[in-house]
PDB file of N, CA and C in Angstrom:
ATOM      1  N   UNK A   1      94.968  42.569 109.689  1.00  0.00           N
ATOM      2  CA  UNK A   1      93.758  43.115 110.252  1.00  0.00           C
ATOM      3  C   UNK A   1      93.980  44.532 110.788  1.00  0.00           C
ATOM      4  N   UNK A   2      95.420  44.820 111.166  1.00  0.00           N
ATOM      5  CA  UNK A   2      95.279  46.265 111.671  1.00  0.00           C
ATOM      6  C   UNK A   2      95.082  47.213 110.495  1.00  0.00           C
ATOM      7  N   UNK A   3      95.515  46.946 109.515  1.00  0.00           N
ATOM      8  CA  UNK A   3      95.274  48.037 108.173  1.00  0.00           C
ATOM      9  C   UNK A   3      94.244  48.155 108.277  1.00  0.00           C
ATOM     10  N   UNK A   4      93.009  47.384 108.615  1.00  0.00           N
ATOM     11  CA  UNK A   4      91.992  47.832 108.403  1.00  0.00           C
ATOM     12  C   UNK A   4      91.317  48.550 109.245  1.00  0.00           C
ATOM     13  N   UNK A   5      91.378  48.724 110.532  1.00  0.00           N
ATOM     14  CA  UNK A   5      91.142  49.515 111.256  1.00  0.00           C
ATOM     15  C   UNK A   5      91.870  50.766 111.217  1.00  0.00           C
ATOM     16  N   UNK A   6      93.081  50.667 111.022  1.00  0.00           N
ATOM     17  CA  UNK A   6      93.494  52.118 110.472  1.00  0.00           C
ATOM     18  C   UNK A   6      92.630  53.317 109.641  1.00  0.00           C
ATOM     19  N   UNK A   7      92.011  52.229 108.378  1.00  0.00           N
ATOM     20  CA  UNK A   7      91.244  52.951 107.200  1.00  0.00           C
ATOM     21  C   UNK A   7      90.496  53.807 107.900  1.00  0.00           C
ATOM     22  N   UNK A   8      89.352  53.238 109.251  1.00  0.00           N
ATOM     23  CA  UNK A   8      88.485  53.435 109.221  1.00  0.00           C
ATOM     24  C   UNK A   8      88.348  54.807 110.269  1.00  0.00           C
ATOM     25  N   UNK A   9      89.392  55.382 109.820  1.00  0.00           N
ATOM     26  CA  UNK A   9      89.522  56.933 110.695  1.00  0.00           C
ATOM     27  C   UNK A   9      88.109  57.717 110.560  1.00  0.00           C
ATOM     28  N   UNK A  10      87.607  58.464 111.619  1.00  0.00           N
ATOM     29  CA  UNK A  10      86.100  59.049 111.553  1.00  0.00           C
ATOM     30  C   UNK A  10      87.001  60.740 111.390  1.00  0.00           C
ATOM     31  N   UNK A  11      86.022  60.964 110.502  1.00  0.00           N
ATOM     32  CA  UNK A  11      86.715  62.356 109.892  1.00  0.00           C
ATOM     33  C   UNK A  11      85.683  63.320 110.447  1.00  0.00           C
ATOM     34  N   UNK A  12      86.016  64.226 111.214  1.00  0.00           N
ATOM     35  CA  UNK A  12      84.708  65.521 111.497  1.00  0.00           C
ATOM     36  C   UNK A  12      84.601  66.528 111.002  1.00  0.00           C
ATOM     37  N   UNK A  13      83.194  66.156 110.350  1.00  0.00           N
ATOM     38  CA  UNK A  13      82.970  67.067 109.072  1.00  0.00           C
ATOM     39  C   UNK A  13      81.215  67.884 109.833  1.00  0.00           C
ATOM     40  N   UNK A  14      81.302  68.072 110.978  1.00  0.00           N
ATOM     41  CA  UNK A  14      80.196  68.922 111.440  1.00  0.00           C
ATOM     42  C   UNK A  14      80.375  70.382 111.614  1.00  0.00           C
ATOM     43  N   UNK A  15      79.845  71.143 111.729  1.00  0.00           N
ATOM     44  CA  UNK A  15      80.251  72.819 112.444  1.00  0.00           C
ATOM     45  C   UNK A  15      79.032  72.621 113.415  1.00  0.00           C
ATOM     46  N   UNK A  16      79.792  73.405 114.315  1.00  0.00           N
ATOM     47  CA  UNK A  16      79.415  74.353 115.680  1.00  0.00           C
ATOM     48  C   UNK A  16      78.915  75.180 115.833  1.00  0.00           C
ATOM     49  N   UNK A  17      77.996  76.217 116.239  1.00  0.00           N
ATOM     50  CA  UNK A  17      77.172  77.249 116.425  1.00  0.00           C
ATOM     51  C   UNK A  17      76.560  77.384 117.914  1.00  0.00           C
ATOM     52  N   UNK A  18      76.510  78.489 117.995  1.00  0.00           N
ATOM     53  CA  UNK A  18      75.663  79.352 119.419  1.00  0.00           C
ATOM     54  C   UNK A  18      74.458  79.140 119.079  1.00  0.00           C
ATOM     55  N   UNK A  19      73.309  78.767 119.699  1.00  0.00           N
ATOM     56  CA  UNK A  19      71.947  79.535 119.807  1.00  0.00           C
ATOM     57  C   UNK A  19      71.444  79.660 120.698  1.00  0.00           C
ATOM     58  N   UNK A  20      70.071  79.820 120.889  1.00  0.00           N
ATOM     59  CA  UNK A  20      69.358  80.156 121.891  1.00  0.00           C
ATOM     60  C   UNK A  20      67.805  79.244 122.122  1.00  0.00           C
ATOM     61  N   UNK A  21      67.494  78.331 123.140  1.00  0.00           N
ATOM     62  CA  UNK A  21      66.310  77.333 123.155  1.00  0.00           C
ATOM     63  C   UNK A  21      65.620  78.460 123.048  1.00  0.00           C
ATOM     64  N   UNK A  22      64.374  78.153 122.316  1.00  0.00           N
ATOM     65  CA  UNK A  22      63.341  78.640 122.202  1.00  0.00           C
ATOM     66  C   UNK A  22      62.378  78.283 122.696  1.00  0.00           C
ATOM     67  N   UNK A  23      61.892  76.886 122.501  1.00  0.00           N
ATOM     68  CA  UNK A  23      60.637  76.026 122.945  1.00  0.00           C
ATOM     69  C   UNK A  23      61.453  74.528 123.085  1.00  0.00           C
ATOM     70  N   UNK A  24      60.861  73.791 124.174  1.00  0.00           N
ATOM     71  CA  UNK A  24      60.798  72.441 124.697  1.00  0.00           C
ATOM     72  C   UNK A  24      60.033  71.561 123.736  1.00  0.00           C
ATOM     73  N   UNK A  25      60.195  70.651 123.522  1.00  0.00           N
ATOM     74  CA  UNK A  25      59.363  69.420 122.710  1.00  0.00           C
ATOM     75  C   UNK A  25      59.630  68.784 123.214  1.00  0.00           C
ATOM     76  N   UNK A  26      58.650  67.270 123.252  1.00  0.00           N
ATOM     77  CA  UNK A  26      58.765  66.124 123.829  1.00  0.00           C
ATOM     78  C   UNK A  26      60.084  65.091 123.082  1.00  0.00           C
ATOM     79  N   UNK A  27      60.117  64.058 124.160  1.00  0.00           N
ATOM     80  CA  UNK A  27      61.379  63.184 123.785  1.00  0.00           C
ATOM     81  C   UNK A  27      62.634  63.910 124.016  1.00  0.00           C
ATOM     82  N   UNK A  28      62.997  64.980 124.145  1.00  0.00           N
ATOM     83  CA  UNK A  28      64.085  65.683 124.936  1.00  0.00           C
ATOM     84  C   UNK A  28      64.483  66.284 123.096  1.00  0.00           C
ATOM     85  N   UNK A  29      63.292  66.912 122.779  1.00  0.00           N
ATOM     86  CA  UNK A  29      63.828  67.565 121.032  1.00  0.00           C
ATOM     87  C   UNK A  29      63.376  68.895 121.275  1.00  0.00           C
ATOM     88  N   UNK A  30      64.346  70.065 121.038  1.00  0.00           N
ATOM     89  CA  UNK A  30      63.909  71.271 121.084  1.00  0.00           C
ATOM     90  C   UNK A  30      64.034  72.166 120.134  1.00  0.00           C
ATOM     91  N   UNK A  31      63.467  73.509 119.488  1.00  0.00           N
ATOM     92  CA  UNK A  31      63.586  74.355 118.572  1.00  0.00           C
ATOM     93  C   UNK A  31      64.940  75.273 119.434  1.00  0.00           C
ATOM     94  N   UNK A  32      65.991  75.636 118.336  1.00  0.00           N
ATOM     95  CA  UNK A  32      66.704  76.266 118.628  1.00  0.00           C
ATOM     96  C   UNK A  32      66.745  77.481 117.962  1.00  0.00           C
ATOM     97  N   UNK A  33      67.047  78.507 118.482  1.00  0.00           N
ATOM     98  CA  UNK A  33      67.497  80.055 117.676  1.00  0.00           C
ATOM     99  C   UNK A  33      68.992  80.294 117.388  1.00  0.00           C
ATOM    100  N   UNK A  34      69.136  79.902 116.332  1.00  0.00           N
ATOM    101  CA  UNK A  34      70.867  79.813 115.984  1.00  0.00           C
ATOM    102  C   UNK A  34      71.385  81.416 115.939  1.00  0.00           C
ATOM    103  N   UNK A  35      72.424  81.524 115.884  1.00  0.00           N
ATOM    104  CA  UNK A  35      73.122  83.043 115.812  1.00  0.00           C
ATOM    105  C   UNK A  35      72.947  83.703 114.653  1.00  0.00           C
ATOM    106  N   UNK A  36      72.570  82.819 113.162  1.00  0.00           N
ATOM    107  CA  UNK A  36      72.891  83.556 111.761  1.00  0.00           C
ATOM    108  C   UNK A  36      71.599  83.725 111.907  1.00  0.00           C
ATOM    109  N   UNK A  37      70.265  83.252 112.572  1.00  0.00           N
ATOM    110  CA  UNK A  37      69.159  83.588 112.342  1.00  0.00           C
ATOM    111  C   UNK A  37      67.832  82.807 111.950  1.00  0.00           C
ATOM    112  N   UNK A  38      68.315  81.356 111.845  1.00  0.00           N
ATOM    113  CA  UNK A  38      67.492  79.920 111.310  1.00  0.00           C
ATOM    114  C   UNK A  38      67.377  79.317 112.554  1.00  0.00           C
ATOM    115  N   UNK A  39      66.096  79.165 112.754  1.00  0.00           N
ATOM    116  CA  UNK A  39      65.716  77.811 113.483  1.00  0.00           C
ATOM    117  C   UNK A  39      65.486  76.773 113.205  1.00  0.00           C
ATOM    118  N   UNK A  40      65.972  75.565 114.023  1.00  0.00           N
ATOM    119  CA  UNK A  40      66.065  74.451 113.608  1.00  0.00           C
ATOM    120  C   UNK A  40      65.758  73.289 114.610  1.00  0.00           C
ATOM    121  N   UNK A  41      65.409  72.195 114.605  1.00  0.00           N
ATOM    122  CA  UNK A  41      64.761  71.081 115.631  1.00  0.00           C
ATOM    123  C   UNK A  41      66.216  70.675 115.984  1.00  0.00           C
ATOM    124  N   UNK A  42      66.733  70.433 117.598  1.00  0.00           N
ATOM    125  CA  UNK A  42      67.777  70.293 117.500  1.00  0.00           C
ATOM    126  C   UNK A  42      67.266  68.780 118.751  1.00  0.00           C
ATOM    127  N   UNK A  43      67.847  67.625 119.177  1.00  0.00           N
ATOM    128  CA  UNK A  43      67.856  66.448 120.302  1.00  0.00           C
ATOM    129  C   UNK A  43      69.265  66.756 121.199  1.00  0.00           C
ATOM    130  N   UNK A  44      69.361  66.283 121.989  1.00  0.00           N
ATOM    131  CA  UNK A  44      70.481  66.533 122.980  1.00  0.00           C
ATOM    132  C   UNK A  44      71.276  64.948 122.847  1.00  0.00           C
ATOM    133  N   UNK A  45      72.386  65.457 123.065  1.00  0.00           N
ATOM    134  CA  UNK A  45      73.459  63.927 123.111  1.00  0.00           C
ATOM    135  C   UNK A  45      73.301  63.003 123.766  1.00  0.00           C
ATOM    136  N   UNK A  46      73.638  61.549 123.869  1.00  0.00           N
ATOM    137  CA  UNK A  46      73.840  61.038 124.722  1.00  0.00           C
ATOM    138  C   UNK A  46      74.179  61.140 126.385  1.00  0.00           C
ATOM    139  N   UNK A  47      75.734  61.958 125.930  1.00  0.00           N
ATOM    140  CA  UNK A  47      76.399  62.208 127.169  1.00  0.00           C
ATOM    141  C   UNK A  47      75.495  63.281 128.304  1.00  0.00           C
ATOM    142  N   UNK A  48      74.629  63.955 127.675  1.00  0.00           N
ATOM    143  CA  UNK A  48      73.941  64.972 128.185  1.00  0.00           C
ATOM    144  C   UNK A  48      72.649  64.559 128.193  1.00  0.00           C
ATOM    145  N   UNK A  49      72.232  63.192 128.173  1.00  0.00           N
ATOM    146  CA  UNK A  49      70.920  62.568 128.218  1.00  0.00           C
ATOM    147  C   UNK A  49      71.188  61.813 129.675  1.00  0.00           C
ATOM    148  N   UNK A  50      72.910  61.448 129.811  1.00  0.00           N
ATOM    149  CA  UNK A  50      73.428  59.839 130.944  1.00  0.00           C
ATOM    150  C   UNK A  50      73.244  61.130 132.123  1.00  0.00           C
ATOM    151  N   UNK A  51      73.576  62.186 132.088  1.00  0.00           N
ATOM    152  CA  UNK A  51      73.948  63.006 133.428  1.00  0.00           C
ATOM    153  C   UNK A  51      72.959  63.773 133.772  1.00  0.00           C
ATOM    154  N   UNK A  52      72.255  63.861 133.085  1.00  0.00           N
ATOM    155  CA  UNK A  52      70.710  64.529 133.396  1.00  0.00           C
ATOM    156  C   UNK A  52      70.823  65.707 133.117  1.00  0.00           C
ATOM    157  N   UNK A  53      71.260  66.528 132.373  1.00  0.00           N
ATOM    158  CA  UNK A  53      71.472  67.829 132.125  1.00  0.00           C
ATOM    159  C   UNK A  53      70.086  68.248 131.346  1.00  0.00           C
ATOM    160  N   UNK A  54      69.895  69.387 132.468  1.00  0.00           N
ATOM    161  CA  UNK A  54      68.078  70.162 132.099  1.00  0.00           C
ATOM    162  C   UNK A  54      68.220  71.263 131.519  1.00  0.00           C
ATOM    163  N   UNK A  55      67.381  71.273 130.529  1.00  0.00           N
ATOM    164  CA  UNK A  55      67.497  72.516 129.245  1.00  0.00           C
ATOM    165  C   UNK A  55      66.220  73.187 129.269  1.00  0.00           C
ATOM    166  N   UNK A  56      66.370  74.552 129.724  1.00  0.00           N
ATOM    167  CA  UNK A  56      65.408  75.440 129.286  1.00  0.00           C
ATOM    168  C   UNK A  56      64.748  76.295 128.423  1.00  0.00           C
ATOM    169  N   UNK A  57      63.884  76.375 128.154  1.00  0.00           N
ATOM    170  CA  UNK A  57      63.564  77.969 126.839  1.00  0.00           C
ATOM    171  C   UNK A  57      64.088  79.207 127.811  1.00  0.00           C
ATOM    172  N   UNK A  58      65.358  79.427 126.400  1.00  0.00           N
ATOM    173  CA  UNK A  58      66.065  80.598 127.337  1.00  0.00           C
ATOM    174  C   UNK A  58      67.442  80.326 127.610  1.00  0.00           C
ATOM    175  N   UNK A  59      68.367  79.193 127.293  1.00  0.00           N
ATOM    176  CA  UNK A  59      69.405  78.457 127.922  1.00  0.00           C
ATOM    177  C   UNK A  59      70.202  78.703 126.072  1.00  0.00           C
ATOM    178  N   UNK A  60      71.229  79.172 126.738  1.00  0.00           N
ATOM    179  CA  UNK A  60      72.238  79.309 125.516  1.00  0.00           C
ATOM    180  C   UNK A  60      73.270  78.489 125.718  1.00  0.00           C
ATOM    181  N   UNK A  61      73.087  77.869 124.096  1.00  0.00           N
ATOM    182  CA  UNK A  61      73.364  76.561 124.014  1.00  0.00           C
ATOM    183  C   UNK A  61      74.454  76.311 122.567  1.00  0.00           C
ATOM    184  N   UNK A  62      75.395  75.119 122.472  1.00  0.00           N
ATOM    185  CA  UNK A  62      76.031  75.375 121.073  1.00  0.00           C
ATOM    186  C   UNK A  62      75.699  74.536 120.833  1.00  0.00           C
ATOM    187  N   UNK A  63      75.397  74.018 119.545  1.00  0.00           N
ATOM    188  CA  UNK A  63      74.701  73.252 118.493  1.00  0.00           C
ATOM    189  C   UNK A  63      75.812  72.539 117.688  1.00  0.00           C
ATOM    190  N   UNK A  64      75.423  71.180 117.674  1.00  0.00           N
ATOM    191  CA  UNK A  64      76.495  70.874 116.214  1.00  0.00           C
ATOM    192  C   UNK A  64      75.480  70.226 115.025  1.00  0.00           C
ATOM    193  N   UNK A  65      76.282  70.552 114.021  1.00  0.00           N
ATOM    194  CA  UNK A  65      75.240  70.502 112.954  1.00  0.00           C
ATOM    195  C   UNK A  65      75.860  69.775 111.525  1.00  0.00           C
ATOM    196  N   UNK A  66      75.625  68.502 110.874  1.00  0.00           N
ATOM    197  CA  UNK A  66      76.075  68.128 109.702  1.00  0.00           C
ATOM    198  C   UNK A  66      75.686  68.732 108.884  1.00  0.00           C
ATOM    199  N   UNK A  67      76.620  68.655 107.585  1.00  0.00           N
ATOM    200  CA  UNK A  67      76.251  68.654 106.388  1.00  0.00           C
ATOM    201  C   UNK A  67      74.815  68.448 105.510  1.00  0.00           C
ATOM    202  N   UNK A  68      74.922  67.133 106.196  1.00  0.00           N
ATOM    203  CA  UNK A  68      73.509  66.624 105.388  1.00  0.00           C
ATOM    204  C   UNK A  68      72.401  66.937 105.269  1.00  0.00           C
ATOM    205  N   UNK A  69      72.007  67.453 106.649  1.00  0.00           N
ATOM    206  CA  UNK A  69      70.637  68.236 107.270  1.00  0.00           C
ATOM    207  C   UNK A  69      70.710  69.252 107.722  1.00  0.00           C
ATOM    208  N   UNK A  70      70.608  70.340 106.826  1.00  0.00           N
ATOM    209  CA  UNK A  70      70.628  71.792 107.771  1.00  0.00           C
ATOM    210  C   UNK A  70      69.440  72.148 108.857  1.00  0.00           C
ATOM    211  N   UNK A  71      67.892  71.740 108.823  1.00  0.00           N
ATOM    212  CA  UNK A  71      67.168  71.571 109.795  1.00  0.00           C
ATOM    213  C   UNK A  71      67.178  70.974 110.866  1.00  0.00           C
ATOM    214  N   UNK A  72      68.301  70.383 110.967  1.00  0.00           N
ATOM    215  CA  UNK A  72      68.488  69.315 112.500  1.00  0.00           C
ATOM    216  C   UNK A  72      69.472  69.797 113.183  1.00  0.00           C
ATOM    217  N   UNK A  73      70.019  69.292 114.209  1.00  0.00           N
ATOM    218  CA  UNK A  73      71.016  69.406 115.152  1.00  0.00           C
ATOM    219  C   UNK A  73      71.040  68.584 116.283  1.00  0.00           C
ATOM    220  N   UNK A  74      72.051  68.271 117.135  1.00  0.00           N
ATOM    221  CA  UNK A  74      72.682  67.963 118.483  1.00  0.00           C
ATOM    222  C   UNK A  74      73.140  68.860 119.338  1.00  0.00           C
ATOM    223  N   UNK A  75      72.543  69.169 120.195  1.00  0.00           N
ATOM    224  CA  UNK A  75      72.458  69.926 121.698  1.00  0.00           C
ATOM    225  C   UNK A  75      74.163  69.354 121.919  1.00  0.00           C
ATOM    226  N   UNK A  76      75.663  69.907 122.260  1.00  0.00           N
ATOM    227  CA  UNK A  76      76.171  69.375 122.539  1.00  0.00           C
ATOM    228  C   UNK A  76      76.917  70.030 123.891  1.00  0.00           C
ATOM    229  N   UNK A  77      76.703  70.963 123.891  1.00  0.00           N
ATOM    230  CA  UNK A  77      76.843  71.881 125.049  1.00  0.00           C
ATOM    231  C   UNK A  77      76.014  72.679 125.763  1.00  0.00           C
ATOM    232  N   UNK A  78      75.559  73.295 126.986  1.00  0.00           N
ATOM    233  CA  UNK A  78      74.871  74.194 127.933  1.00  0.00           C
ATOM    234  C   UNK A  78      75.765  75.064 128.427  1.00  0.00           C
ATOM    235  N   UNK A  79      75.805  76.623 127.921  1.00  0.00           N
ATOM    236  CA  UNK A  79      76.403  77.467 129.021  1.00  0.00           C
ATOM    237  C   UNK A  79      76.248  77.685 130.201  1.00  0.00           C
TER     238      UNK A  79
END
């Protein structure tokens, strides 16, 4: 049984980026202004949902972003 948990290594395949909130949306989802110049609907993490961390239009912020969906993102940091 341990081989198999071995397999199941989580590989991180996201990138990171600066932007800048733009606008607030409901459910804690906001438009972000990324650094290359695309905006994108970004939600905030968990960990930054448990501690109450408040995000403004105007709050420079780094973004992580998969592969899969270049229009989306995770709020994962607040400067």
């Amino acid at each position: 049984m341990a081989g198999f948990y071995n397999s199941m290594v989580k590989v991180k395949e996201t990138t990171e980026i600066n932007g800048v909130v733009e606008q607030s949306l409901p459910n804690t989802m906001f438009r972000v202004g990324l650094s290359d110049g695309s905006v994108i609907l970004t939600t905030l993490t968990g960990k930054m949902r448990r501690n109450y961390v408040r995000i403004f239009p105007g709050d420079r912020v780094r973004v992580e972003m998969t592969p899969y969906d270049e229009q989306r993102g995770r709020i994962i940091y607040k400067y």
